[in-house]
Protein backbone atom coordinates (compact mmCIF):
# COMPACT_ATOMS: atom_id res chain seq x y z
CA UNK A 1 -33.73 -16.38 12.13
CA UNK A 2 -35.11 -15.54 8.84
CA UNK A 3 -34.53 -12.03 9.15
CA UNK A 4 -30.65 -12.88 9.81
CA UNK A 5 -30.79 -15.00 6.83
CA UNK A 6 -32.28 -12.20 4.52
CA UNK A 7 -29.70 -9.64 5.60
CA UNK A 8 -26.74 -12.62 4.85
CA UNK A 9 -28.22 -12.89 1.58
CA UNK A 10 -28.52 -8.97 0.74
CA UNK A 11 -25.21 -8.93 2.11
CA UNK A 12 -23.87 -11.35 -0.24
CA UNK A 13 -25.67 -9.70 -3.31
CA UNK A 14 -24.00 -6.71 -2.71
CA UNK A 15 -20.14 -7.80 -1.83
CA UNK A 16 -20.37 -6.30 1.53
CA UNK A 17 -20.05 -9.82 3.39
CA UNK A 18 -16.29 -10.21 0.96
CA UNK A 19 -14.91 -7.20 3.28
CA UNK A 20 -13.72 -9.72 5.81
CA UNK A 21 -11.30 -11.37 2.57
CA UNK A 22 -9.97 -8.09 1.89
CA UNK A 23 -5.76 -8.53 1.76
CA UNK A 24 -3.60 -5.75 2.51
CA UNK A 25 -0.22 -5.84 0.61
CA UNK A 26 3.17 -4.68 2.32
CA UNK A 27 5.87 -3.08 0.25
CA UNK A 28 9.40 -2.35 1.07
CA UNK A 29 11.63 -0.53 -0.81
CA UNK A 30 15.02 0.86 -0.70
CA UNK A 31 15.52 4.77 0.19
CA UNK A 32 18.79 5.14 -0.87
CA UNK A 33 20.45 6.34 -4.08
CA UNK A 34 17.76 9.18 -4.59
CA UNK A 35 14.78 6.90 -4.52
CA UNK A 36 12.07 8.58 -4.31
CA UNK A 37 10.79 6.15 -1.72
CA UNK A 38 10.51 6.69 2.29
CA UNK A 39 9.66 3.71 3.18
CA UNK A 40 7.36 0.49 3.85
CA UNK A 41 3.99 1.52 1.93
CA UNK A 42 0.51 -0.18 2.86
CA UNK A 43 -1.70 -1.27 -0.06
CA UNK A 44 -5.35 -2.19 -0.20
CA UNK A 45 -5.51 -5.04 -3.05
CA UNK A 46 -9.27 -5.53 -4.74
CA UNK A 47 -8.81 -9.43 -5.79
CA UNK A 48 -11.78 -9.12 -7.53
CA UNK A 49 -10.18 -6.36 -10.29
CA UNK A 50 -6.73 -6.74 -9.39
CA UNK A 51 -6.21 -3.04 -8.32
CA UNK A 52 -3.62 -1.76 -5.66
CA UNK A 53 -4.92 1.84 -3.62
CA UNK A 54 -2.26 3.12 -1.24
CA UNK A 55 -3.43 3.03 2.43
CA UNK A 56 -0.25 4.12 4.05
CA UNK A 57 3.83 5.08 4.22
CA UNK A 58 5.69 4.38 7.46
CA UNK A 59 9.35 6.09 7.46
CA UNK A 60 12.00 3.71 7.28
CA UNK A 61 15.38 3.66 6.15
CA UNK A 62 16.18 0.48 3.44
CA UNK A 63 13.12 -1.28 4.32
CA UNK A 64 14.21 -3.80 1.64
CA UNK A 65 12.58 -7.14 3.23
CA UNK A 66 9.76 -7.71 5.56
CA UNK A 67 8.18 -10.82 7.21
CA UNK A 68 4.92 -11.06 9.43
CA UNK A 69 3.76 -12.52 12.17
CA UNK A 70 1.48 -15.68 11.92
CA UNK A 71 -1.13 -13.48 13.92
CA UNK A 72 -1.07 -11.26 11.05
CA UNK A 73 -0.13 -8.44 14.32
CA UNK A 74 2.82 -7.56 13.90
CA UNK A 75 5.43 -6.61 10.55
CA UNK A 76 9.11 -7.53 11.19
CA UNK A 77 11.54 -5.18 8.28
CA UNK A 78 15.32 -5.04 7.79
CA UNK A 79 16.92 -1.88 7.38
CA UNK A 80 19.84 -2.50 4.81
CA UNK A 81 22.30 -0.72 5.96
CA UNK A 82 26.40 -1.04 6.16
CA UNK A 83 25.42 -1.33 10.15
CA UNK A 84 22.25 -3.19 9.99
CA UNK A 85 19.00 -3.06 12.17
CA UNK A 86 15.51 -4.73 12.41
CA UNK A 87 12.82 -2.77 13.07
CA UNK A 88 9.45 -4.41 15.01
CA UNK A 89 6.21 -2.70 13.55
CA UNK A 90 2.89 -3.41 15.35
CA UNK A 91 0.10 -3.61 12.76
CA UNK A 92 -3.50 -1.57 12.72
CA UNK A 93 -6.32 -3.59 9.87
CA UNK A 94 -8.92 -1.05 10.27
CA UNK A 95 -6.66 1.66 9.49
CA UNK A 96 -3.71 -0.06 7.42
CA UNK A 97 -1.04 1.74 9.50
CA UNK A 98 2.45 0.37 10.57
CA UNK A 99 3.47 1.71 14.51
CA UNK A 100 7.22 1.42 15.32
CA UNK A 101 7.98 -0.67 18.74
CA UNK A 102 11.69 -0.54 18.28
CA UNK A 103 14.76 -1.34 16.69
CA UNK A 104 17.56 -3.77 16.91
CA UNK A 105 21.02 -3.85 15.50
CA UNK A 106 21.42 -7.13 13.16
CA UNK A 107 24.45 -7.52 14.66
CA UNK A 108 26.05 -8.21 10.71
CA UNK A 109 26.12 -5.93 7.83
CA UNK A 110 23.41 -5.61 4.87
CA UNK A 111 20.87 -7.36 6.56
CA UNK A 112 18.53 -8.83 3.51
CA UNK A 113 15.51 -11.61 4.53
CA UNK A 114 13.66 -12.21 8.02
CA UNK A 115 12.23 -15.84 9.21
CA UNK A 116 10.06 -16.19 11.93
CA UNK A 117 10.22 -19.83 13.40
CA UNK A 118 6.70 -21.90 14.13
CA UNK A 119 6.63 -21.30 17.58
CA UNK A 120 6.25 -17.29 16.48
CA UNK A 121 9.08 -16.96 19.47
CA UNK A 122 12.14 -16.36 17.65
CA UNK A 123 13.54 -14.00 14.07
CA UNK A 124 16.25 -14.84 12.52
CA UNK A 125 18.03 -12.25 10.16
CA UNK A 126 20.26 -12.90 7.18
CA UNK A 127 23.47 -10.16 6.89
CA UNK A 128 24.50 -10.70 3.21
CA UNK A 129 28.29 -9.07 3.26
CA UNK A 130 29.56 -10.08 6.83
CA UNK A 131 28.27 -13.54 5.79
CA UNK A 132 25.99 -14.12 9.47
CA UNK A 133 22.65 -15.13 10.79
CA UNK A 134 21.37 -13.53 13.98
CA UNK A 135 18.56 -14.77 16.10
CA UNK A 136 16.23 -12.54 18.51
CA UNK A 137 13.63 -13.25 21.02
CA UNK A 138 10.29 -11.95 19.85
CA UNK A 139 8.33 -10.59 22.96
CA UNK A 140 4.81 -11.22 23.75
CA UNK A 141 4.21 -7.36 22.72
CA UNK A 142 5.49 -7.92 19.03
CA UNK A 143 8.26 -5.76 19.86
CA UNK A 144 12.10 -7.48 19.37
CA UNK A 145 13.84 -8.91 22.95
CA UNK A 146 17.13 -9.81 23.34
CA UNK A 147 19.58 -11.49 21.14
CA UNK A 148 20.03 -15.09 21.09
CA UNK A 149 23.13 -15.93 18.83
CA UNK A 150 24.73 -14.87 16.17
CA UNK A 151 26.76 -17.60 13.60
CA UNK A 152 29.20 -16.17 10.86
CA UNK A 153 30.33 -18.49 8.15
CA UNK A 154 33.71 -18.65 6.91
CA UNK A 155 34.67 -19.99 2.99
CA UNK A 156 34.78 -18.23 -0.53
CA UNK A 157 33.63 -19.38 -4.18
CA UNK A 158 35.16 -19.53 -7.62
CA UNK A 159 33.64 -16.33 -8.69
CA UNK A 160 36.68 -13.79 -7.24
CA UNK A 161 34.33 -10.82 -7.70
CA UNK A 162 31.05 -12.06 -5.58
CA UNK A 163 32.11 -15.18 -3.74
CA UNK A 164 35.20 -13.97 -2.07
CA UNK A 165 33.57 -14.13 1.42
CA UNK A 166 30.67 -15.82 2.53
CA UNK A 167 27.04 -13.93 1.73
CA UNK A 168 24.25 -15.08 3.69
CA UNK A 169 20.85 -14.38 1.90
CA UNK A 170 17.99 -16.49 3.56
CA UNK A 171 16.95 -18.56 6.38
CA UNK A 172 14.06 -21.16 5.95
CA UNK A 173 12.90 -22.92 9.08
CA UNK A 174 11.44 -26.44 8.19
CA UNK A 175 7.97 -27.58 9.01
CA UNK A 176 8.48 -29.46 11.98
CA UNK A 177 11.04 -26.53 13.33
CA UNK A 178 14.25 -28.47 14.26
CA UNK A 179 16.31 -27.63 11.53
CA UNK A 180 17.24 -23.68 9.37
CA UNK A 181 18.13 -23.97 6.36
CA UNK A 182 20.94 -20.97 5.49
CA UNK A 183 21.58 -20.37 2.02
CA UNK A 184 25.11 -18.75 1.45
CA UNK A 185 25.55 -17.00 -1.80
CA UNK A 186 29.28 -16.69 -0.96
CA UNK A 187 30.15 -20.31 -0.79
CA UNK A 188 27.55 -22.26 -2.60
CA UNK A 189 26.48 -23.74 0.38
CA UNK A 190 23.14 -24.43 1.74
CA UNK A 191 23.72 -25.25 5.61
CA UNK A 192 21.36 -27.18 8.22
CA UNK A 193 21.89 -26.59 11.31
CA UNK A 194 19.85 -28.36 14.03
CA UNK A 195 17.55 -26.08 16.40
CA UNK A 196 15.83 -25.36 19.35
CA UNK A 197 13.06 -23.74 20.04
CA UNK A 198 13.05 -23.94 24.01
CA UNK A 199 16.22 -21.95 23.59
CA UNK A 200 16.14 -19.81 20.28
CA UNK A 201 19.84 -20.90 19.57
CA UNK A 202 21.01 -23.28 16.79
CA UNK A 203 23.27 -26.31 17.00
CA UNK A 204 26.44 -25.27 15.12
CA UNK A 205 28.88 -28.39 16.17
CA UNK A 206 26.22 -30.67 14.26
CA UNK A 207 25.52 -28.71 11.20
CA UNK A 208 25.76 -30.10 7.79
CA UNK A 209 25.85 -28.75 4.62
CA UNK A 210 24.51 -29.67 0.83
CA UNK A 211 27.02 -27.95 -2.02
CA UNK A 212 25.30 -26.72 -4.98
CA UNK A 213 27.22 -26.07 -8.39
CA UNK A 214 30.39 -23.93 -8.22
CA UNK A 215 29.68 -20.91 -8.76
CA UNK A 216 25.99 -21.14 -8.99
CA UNK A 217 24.95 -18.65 -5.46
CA UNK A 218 22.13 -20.49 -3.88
CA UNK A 219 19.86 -17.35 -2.77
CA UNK A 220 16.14 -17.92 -1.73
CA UNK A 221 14.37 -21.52 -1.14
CA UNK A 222 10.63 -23.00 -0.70
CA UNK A 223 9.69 -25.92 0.88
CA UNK A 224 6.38 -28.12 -0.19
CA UNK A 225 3.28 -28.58 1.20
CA UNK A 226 4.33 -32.52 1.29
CA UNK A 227 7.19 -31.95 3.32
CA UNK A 228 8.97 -33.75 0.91
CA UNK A 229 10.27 -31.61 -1.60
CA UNK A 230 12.60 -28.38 -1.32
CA UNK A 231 13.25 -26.04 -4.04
CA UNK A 232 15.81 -23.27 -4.31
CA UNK A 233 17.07 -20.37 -6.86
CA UNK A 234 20.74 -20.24 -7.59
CA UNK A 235 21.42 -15.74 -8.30
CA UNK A 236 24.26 -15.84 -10.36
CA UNK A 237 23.06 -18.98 -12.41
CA UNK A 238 19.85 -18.34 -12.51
CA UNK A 239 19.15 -22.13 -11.85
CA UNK A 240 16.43 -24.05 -9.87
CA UNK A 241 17.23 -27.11 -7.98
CA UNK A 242 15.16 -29.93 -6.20
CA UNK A 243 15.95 -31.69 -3.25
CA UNK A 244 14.10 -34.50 -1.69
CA UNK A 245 14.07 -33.74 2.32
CA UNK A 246 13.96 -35.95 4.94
CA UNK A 247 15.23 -35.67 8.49
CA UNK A 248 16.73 -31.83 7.90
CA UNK A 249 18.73 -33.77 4.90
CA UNK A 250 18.84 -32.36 1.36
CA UNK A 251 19.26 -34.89 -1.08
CA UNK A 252 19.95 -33.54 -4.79
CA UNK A 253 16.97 -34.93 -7.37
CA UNK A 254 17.60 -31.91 -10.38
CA UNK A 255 18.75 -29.04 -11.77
CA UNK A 256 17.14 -26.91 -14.17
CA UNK A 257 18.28 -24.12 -16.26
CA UNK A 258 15.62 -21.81 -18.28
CA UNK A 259 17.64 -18.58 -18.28
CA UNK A 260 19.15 -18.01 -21.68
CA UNK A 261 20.86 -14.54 -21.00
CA UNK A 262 23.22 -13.29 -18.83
CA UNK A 263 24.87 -15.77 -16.65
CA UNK A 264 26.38 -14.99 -13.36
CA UNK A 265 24.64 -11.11 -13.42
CA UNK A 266 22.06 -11.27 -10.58
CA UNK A 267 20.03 -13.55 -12.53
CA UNK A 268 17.52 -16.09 -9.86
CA UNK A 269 16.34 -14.02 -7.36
CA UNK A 270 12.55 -15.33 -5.95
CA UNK A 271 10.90 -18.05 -5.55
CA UNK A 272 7.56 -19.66 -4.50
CA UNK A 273 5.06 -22.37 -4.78
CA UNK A 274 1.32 -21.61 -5.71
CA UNK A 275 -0.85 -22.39 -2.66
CA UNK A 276 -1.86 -25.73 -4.25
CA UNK A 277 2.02 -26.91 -5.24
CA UNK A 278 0.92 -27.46 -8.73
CA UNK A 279 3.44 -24.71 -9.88
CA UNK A 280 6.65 -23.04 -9.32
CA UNK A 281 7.12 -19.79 -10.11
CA UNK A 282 10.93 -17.93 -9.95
CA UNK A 283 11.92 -14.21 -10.82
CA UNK A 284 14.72 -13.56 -12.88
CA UNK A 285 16.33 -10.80 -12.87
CA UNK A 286 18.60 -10.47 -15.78
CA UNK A 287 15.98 -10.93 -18.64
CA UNK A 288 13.02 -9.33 -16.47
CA UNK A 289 10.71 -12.85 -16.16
CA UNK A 290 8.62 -14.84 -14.24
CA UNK A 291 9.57 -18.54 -15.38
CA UNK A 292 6.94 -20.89 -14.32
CA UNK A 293 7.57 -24.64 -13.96
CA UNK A 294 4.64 -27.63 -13.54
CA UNK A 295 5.28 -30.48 -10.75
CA UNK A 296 5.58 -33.46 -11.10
CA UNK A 297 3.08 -34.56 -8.19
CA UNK A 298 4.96 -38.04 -7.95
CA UNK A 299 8.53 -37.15 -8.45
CA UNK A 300 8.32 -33.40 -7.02
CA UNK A 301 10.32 -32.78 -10.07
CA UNK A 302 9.38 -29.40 -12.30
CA UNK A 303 9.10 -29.19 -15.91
CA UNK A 304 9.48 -25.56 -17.62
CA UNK A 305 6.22 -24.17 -18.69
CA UNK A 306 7.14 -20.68 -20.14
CA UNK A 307 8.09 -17.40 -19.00
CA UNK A 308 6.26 -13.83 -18.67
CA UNK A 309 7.62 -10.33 -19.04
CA UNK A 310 7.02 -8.51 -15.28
CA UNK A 311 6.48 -5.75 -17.33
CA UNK A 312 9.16 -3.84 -15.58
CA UNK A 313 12.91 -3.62 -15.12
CA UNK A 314 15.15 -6.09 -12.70
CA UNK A 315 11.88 -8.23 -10.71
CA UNK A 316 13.68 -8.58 -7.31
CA UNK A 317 10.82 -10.11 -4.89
CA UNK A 318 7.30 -10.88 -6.39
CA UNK A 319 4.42 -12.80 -4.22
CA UNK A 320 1.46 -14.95 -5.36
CA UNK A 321 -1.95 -13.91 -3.30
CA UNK A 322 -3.36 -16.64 -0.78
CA UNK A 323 -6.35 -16.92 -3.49
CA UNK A 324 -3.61 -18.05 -6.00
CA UNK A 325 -5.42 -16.11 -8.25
CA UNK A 326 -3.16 -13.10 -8.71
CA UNK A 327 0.82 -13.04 -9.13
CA UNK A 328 2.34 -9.38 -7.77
CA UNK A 329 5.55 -8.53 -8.68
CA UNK A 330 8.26 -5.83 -7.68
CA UNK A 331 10.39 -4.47 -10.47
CA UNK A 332 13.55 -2.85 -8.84
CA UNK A 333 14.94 -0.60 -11.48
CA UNK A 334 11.70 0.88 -13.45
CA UNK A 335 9.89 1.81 -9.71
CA UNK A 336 6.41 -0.37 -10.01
CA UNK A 337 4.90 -3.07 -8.96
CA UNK A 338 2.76 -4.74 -11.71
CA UNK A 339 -0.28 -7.03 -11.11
CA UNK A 340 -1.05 -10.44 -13.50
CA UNK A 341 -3.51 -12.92 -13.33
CA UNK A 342 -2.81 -16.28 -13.16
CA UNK A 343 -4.23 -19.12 -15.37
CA UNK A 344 -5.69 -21.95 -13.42
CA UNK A 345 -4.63 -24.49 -16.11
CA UNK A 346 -1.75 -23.18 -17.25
CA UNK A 347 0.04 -20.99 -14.24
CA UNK A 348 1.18 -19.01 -16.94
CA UNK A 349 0.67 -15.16 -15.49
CA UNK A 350 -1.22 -12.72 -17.77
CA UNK A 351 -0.63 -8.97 -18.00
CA UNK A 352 -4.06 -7.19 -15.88
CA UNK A 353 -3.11 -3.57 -16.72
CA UNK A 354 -2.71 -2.75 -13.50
CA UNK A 355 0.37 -1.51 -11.77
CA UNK A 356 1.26 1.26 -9.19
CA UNK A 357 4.50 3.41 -8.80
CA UNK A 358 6.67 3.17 -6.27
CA UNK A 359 10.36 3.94 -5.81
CA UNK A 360 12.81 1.02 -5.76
CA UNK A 361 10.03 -1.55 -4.61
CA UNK A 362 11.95 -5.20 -3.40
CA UNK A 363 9.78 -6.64 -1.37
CA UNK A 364 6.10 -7.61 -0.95
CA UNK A 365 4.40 -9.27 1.37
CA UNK A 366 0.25 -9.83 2.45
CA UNK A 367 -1.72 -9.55 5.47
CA UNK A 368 -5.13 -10.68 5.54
CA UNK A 369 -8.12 -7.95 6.65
């Protein structure tokens, strides 16, 4: 026994024993318009300096949003395309490396964000310009099974230019998985529709919808640890809204508005809680930021804190590490992904130094060693 114990110990003194918290980070990119990206890339992230080392590249084509498995097995990606797929990727940790199992159409065009329901059984896919959600079996392999159903919406917005059809851009499933939660970009609509996971299909004669403001674009969404609280980003407005949740029912609480530039111009685009729900963090596009916002424990209701630079041009996705010690973000037009450090008493993120390049980075997602 006290052998064991001295080797623990050395192995402590050293860092060795910390392998085992390592965090792999998965990027996906676009490949089009001469990107110099071919793919999803693997990195290994040091949370102790902050640093990103590239393990890996898997070919793909518009690998431009990933989710994974709650095993941490498997990596689920779109491929953005005018004829849309999903691609299944089984997962390697000791070596990093992504292994193709197949490939499904979306069954929509433009497919953008992936949700895998609690059960782990089912994926739903977003296709932004045919305005649909698909839903696929996940087999007990990883690999994608057959398709379940597909629902299209139907409507328009004010905005003649980019809410003349309906634009699906995410699915949230909610914490006790009866209800998805569609956010339509196209209609500013954010639609609940009741479902089942015994039969991976959704309830579409009994859905119900929560309007957000004309023309605002409702685009991503993040639920609270509480079950209480839901938050979402509008695009074009750039605004963040709270909704008190209860029974798959959205109930409107607040809007805020932080963006002072460029209005309507693929402004909001990310958004996600730190792991302790003390802060809310939201990419914006059109002026390059992270705004960060304080909650309210009581009320659920966020209060602007300030904003950081991404250091980069046009932060599409960014992702805060399970430590909530680091903030990662992906800066579409200037081809890096920068790295910050967030402050425990603040949130405010602050500028590490570190960054890597990468062609037309979007997305970013971790897996655990």
């Amino acid at each position: 026994m006290k052998t064991i114990l001295a080797s623990l110990f050395l192995l402590s003194l050293t860092g060795t024993a910390r392998t085992s918290w390592g965090q792999y980070l998965v990027a996906g990119t676009y490949t089009n318009n001469n990107s110099s990206s071919k793919g999803i890339y693997i990195y290994d992230f040091d949370q102790q300096n902050g640093t990103l080392t590239e393990v890996s590249m898997t070919p793909a084509v518009n690998p431009s949003y990933q989710v994974v498995s709650k095993n941490q097995r498997f990596v689920y990606s779109v491929n953005e395309t005018a004829n849309g797929g999903i691609s299944a990727f089984s997962f390697d940790k000791k070596t990093g490396k992504l292994t193709l199992l197949n490939t499904v159409e979306s069954k929509g065009d433009d497919p953008c964000y992936l949700e895998i329901d609690r059960s782990g059984k089912w994926l739903f896919a977003s296709n932004y310009s045919s305005g649909s959600f698909s839903i696929y079996r996940i087999n007990k392999d990883g690999s994608l099974g057959g398709l379940s159903q597909v629902v299209t919406h139907e409507g328009s917005g004010p905005d003649t230019a980019r809410q003349q059809a309906p634009h699906v851009h995410s699915t949230t499933v909610s914490p006790n998985n009866r209800f998805v939660f569609v956010c339509d970009l196209g209609t500013d609509k954010i639609v609940t529709y009741p479902f089942k996971a015994t039969t991976g299909k959704v309830d579409t004669a009994n859905a119900f919808f929560t309007s957000t403001a004309p023309g605002a674009g409702p685009r991503h969404m993040v639920i609270a640890r509480s079950k209480k609280f839901v938050y979402n980003v509008d695009e074009m407005g750039g605004t963040v809204n709270t909704y008190t949740l209860k029974n798959g029912r959205l109930q409107h609480l607040h809007t805020t508005d932080a963006l002072k530039a460029e209005k309507g111009k693929a402004a909001g685009a990310d958004i996600h809680l730190s792991p302790d729900n003390k802060f809310l963090y939201v990419s914006q596009r059109s002026n390059s930021t992270i705004e960060v916002y304080q909650i309210d424990p009581a009320t659920g209701i966020p209060a602007f804190v300030g904003s950081q630079s991404t250091n980069g041009d046009f932060p599409r996705n960014f992702t805060i590490d399970p430590s909530g010690r680091w903030l990662i973000a992906a800066n579409q037009k200037s081809d890096n992904i920068t790295v910050f450090k967030l402050n425990p008493a603040t949130g405010l993120p602050e500028p590490s130094g570190h960054e890597v390049k990468t062609g037309i980075p979007v997305s970013l997602k971790w897996i655990l060693k």
